[in-house]
C-alpha atoms as a PDB file:
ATOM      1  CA  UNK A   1      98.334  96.988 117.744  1.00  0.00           C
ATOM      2  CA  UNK A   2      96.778  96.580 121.248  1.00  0.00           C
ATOM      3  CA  UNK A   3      96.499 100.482 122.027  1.00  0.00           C
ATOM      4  CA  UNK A   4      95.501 101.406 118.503  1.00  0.00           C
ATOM      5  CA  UNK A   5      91.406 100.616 119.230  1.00  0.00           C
ATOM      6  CA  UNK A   6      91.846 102.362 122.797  1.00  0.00           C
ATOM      7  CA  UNK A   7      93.401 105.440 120.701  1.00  0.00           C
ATOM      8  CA  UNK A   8      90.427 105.426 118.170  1.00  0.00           C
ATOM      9  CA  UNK A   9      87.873 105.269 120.901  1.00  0.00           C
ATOM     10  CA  UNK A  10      88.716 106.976 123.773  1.00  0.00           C
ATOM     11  CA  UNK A  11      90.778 109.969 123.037  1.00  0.00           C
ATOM     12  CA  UNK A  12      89.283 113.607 121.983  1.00  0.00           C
ATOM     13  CA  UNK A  13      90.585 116.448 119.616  1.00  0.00           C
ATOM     14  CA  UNK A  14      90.439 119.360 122.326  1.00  0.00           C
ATOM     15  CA  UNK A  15      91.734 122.503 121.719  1.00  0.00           C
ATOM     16  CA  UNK A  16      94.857 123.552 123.070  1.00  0.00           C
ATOM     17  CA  UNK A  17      95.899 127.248 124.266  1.00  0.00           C
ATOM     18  CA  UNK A  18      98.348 128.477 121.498  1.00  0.00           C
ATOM     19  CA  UNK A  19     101.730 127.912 122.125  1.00  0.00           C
ATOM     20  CA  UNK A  20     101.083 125.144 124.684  1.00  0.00           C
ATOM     21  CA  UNK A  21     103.224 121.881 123.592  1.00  0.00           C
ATOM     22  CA  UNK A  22     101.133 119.127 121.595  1.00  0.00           C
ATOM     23  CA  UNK A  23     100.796 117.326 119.121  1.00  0.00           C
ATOM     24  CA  UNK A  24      97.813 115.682 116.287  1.00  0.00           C
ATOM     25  CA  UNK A  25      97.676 113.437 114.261  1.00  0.00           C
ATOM     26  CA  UNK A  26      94.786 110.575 112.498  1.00  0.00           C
ATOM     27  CA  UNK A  27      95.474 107.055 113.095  1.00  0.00           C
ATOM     28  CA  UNK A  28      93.333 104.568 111.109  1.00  0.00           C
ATOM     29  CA  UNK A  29      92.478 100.760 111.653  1.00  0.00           C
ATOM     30  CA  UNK A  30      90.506  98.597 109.062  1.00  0.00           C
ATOM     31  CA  UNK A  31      90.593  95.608 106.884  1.00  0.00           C
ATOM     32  CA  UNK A  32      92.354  95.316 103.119  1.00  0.00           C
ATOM     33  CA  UNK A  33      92.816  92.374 100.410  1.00  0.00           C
ATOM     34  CA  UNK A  34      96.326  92.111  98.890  1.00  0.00           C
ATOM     35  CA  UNK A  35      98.690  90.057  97.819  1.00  0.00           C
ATOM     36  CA  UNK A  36      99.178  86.628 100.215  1.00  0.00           C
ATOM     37  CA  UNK A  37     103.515  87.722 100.235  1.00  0.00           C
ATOM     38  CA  UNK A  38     104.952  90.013  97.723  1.00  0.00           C
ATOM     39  CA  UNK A  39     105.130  88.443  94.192  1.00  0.00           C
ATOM     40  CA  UNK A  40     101.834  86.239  95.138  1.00  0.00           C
ATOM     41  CA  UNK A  41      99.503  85.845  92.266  1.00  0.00           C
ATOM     42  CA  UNK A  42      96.305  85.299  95.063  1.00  0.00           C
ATOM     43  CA  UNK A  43      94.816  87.494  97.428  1.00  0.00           C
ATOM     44  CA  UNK A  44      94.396  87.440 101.397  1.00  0.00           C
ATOM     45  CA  UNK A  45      92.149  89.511 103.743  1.00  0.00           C
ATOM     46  CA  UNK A  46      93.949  90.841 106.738  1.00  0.00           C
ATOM     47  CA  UNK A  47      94.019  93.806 109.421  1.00  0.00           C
ATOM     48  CA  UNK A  48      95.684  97.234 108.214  1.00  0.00           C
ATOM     49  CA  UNK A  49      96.135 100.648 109.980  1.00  0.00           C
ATOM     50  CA  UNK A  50      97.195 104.396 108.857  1.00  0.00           C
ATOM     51  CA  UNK A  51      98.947 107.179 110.427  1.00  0.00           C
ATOM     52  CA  UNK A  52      99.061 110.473 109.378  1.00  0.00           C
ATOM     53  CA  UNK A  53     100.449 113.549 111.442  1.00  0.00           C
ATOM     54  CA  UNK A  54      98.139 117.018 111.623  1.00  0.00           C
ATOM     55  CA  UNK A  55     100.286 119.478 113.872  1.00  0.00           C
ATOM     56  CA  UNK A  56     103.757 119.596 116.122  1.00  0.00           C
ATOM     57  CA  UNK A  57     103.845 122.550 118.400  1.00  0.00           C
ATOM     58  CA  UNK A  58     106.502 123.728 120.313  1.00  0.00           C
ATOM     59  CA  UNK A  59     106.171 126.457 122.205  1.00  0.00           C
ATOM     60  CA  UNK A  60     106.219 129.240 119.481  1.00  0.00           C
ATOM     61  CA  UNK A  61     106.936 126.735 117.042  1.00  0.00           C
ATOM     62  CA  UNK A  62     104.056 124.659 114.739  1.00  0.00           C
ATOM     63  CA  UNK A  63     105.039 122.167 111.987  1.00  0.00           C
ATOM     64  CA  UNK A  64     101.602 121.422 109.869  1.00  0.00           C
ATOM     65  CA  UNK A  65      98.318 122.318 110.933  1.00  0.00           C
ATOM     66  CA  UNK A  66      98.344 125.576 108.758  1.00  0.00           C
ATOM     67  CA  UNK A  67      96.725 125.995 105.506  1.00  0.00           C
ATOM     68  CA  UNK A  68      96.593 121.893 104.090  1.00  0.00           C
ATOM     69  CA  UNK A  69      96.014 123.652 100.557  1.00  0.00           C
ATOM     70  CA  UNK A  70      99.231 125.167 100.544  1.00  0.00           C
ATOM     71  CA  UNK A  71     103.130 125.131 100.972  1.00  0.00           C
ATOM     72  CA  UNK A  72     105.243 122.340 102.457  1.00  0.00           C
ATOM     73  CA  UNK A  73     104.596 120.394 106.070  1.00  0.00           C
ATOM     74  CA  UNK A  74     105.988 117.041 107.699  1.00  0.00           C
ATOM     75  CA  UNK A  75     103.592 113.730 107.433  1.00  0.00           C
ATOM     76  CA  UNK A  76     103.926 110.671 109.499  1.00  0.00           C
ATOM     77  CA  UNK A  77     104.642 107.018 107.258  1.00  0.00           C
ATOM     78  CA  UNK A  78     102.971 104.252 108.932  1.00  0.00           C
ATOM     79  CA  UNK A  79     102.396 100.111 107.055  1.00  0.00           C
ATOM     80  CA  UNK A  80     102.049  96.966 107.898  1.00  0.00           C
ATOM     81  CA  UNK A  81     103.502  93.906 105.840  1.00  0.00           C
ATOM     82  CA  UNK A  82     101.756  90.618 106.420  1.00  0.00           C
ATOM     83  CA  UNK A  83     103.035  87.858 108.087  1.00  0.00           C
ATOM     84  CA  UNK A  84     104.357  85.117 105.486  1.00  0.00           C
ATOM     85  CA  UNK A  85     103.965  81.416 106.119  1.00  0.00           C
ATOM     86  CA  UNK A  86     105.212  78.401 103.961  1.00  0.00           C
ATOM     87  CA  UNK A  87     102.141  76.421 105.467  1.00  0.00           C
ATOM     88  CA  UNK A  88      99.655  78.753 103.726  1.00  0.00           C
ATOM     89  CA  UNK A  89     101.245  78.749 100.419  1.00  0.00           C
ATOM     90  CA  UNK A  90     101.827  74.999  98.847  1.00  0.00           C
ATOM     91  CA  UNK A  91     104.852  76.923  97.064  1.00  0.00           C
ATOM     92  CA  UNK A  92     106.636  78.210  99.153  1.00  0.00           C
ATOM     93  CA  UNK A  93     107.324  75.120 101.135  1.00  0.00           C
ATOM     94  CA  UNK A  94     110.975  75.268 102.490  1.00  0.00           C
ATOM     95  CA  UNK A  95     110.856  79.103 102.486  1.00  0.00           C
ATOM     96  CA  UNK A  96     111.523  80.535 105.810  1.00  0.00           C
ATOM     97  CA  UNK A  97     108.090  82.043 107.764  1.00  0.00           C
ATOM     98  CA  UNK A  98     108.085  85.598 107.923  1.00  0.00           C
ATOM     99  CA  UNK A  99     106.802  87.602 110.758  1.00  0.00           C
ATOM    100  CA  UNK A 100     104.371  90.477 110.726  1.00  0.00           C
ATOM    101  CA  UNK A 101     106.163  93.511 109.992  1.00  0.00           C
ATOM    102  CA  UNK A 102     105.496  97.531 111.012  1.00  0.00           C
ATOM    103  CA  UNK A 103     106.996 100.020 109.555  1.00  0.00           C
ATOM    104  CA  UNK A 104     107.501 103.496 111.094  1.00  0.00           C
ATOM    105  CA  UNK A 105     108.659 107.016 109.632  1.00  0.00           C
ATOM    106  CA  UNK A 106     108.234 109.906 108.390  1.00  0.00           C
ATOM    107  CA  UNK A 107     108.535 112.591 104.875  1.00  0.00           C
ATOM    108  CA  UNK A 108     107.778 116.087 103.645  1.00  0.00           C
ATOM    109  CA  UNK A 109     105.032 116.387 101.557  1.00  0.00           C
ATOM    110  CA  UNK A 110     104.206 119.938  99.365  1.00  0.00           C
ATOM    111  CA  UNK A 111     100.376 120.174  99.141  1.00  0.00           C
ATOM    112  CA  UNK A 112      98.213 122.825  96.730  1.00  0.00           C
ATOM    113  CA  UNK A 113      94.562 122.854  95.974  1.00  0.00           C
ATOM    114  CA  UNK A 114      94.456 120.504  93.769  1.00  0.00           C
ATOM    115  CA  UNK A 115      97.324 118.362  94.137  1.00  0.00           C
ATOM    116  CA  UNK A 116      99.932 117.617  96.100  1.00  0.00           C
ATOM    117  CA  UNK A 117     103.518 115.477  96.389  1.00  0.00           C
ATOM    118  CA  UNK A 118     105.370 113.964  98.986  1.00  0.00           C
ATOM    119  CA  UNK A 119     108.334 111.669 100.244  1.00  0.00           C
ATOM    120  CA  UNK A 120     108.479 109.319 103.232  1.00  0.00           C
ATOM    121  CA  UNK A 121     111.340 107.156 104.648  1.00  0.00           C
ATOM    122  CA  UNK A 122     110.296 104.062 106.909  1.00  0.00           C
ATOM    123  CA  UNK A 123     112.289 102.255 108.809  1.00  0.00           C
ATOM    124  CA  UNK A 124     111.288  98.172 110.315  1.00  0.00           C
ATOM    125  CA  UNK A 125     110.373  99.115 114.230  1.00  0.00           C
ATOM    126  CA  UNK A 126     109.078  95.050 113.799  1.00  0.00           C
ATOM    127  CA  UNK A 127     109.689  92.118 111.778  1.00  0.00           C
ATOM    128  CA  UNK A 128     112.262  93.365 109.199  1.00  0.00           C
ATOM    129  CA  UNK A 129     114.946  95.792 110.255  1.00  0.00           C
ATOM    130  CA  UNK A 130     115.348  97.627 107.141  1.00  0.00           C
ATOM    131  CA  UNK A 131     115.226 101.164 105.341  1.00  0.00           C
ATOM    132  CA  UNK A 132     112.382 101.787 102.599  1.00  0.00           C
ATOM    133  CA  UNK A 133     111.293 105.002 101.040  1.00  0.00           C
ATOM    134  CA  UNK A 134     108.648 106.234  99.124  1.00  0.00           C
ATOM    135  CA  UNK A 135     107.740 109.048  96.928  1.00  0.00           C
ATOM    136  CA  UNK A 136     104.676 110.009  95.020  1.00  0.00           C
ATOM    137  CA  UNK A 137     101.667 112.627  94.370  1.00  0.00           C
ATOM    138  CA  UNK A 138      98.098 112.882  93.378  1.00  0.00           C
ATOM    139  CA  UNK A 139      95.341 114.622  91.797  1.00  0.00           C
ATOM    140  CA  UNK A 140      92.815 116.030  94.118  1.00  0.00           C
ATOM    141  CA  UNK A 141      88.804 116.496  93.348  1.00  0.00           C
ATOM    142  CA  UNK A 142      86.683 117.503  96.203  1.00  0.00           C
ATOM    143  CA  UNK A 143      83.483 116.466  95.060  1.00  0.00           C
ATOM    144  CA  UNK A 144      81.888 117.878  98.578  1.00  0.00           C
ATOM    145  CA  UNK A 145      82.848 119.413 101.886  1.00  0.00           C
ATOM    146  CA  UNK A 146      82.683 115.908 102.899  1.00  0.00           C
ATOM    147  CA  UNK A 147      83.908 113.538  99.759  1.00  0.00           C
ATOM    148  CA  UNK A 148      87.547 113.573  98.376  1.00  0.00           C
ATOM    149  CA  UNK A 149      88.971 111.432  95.662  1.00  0.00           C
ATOM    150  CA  UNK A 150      92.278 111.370  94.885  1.00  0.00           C
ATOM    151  CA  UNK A 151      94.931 109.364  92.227  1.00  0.00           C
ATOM    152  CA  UNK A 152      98.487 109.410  91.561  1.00  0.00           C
ATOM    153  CA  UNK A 153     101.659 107.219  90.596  1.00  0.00           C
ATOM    154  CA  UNK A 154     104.021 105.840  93.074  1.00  0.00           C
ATOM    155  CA  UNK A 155     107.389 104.408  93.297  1.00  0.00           C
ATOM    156  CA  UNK A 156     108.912 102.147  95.879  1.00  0.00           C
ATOM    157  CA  UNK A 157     112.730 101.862  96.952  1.00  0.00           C
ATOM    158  CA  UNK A 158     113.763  99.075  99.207  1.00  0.00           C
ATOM    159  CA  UNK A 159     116.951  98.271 100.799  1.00  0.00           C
ATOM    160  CA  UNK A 160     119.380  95.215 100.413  1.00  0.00           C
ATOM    161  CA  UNK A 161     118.117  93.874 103.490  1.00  0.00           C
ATOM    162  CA  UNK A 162     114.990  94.246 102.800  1.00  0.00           C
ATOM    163  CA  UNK A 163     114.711  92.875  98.996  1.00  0.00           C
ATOM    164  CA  UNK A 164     116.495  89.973 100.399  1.00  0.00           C
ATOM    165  CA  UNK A 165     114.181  89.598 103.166  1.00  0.00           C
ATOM    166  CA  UNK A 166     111.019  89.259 100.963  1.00  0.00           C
ATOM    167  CA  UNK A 167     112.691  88.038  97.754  1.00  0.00           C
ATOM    168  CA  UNK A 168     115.993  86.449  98.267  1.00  0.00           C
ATOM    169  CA  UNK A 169     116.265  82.521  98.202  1.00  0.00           C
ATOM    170  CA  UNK A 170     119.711  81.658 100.877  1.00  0.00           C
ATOM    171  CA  UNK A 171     121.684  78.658  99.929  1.00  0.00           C
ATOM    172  CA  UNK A 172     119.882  76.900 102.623  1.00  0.00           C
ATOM    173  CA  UNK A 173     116.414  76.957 101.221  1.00  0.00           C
ATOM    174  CA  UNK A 174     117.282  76.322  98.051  1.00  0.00           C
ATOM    175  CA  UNK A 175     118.225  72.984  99.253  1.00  0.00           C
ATOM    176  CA  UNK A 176     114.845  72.447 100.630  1.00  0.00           C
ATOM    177  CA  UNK A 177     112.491  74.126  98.355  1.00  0.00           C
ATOM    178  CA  UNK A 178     111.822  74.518  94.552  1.00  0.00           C
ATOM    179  CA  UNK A 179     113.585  77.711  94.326  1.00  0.00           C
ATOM    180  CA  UNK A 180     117.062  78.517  92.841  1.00  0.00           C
ATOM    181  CA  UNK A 181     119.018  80.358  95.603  1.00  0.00           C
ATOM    182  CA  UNK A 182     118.824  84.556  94.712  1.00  0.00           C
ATOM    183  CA  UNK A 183     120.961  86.983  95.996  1.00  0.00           C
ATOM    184  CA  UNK A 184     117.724  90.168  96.021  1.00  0.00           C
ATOM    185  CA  UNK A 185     119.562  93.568  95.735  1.00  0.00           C
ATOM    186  CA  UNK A 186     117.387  96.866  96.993  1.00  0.00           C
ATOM    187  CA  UNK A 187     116.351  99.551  94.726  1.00  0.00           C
ATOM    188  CA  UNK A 188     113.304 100.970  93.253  1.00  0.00           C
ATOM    189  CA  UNK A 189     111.676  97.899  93.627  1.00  0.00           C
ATOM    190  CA  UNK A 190     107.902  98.828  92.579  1.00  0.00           C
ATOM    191  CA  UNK A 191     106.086 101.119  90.461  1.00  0.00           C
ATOM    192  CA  UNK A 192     101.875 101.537  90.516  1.00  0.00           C
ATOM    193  CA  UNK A 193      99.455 104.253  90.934  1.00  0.00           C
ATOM    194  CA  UNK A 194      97.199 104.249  93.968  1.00  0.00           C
ATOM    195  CA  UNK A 195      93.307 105.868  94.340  1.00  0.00           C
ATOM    196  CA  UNK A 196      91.829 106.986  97.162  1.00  0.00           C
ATOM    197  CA  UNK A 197      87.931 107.872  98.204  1.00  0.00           C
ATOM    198  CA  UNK A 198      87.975 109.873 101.920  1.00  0.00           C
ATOM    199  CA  UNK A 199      84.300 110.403 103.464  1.00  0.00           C
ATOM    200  CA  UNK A 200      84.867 112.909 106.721  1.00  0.00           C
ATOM    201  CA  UNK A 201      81.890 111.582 108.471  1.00  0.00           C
ATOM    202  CA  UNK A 202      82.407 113.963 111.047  1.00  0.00           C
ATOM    203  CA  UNK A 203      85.263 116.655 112.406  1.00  0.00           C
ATOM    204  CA  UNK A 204      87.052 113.523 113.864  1.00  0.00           C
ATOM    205  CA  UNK A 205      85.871 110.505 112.604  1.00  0.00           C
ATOM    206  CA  UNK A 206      86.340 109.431 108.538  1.00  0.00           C
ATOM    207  CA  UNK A 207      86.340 106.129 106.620  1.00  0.00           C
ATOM    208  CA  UNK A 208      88.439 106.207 103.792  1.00  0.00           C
ATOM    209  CA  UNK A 209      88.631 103.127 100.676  1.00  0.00           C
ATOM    210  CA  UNK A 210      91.527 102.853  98.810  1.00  0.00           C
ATOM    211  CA  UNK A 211      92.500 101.125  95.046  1.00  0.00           C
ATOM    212  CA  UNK A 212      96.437 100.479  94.236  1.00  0.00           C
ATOM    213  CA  UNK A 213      98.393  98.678  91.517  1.00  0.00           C
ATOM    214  CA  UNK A 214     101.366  98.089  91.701  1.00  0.00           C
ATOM    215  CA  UNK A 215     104.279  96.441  89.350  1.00  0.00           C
ATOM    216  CA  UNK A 216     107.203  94.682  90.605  1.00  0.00           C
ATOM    217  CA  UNK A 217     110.584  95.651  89.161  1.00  0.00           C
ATOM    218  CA  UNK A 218     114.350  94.806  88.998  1.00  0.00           C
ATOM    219  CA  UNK A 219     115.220  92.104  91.494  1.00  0.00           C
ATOM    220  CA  UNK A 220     111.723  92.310  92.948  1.00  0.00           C
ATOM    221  CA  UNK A 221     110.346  90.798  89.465  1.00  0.00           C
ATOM    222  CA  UNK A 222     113.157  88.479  88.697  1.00  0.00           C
ATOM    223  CA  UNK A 223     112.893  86.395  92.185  1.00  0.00           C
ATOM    224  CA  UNK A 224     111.749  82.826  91.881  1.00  0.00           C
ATOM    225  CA  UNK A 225     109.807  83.449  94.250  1.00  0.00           C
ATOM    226  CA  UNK A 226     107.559  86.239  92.754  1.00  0.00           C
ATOM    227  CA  UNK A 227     104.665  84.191  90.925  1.00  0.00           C
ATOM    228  CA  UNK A 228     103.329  87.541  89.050  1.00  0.00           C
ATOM    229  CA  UNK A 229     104.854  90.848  89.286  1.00  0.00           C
ATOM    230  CA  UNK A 230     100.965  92.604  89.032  1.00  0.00           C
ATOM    231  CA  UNK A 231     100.160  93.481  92.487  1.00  0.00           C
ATOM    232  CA  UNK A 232      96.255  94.607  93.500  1.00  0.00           C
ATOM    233  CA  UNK A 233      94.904  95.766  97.107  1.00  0.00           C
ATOM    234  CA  UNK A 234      92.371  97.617  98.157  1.00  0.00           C
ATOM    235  CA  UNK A 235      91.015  98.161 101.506  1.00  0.00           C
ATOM    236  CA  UNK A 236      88.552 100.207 103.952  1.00  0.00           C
ATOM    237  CA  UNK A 237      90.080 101.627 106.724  1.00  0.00           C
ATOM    238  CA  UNK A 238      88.321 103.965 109.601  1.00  0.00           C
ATOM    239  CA  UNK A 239      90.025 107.110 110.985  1.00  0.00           C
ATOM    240  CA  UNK A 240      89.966 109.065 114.232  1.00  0.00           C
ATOM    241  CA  UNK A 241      91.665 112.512 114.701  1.00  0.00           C
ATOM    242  CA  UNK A 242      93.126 112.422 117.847  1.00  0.00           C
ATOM    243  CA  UNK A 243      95.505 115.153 119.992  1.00  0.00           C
ATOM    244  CA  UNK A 244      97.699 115.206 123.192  1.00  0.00           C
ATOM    245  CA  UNK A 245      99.144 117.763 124.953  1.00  0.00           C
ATOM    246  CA  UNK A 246     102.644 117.419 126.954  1.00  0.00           C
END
């Protein structure tokens, strides 16, 4: 997380000679309220980052940076999960900590003028080693050159490991905590619908405040350890275009 405020500060968009290798892509960095742990019926303020990928050329070849209005292109799938403590939450006490988490990946997404879809697949890079996916779309309404707002449903798909992870209870700590022990399959774990204001303050820089609800399903919402199965964040996160050459 270290190189993500030298990246925001310190490295241009230049323009590149066509056909010469490079790549773009916007990374963000900002501050949201959510959830305390998945399941949580309270709120915590924490750190929170984006990625998003512009353009992949190779040699004669470009992936994105055409048209955004139009056709299919790749996108870069980039979130942090929060760290989860038993110490913070009087509840939880016997539940093993949880570290921070970053997840990494990538999807298509099929964009028009005013809408667009996509799917990503991340995989844990830190914190939980696990597969989750994620697939959804919006409405688009480009109030100005400057100010987009956008709105659409998602739906998110976790694996075994990773429902376990965040809502399984092992033998061991039911022994030591509240909670009966729960064996957390994967699956299409949440549903919601997520809105999204973007303000391009310049060519490069952009600040962007997003709304999302989301509702926890199958072994998700039966956990013990899930205290409401309504989930709420929002957050304000800053972006910087930024583009290497190699």
């Amino acid at each position: 997380m270290r190189l993500l405020p030298f990246l925001l500060l310190c490295c241009p968009v230049a323009a590149f000679a066509e056909g010469e290798p490079s790549i773009s892509f916007a990374l963000g960095l900002g501050a949201q309220s959510s959830p305390g742990y998945f399941g949580a019926d309270t709120n915590a303020v924490g750190p929170t980052g984006s990625f998003a990928l512009g353009a992949l050329s190779l040699g004669p070849v470009t992936l994105g940076g055409g048209d955004a209005d139009d056709g299919f292109g790749p996108r870069g799938s980039f979130r942090i999960v929060s760290s989860r403590a038993a110490a913070d939450f009087p509840e939880l006490a016997g539940m093993t900590d949880l570290d921070l988490a970053v997840e990494v990946g990538g999807g298509v997404q099929y964009s028009a003028p005013n809408f667009d879809v996509f799917a990503d697949l991340r995989y844990g890079v830190i914190g939980h080693e696990s597969m989750v996916a994620e697939v959804g779309g919006d409405v688009i309404y480009r109030a100005t050159d400057q100010l987009t707002f956008r709105a659409g449903p998602r739906l998110f798909w976790g694996s075994d490991d990773y429902a376990q992870t965040y809502f399984g209870v092992t033998s061991a700590e039911s022994d030591v905590s509240s909670f009966a022990a729960f064996d957390a399959r994967g699956g299409w774990l949440s549903q919601g619908v997520k809105a999204q204001a973007t303000y391009q303050i310049t060519d490069d820089w952009g600040v962007t405040g997003t709304l999302r609800y989301d509702q926890l399903r199958d072994d998700a919402a039966d956990s013990p350890i899930t205290q409401t199965t309504d989930q709420v964040s929002a957050s304000v996160v800053i972006t910087r275009k930024v583009a290497f050459r190699f």
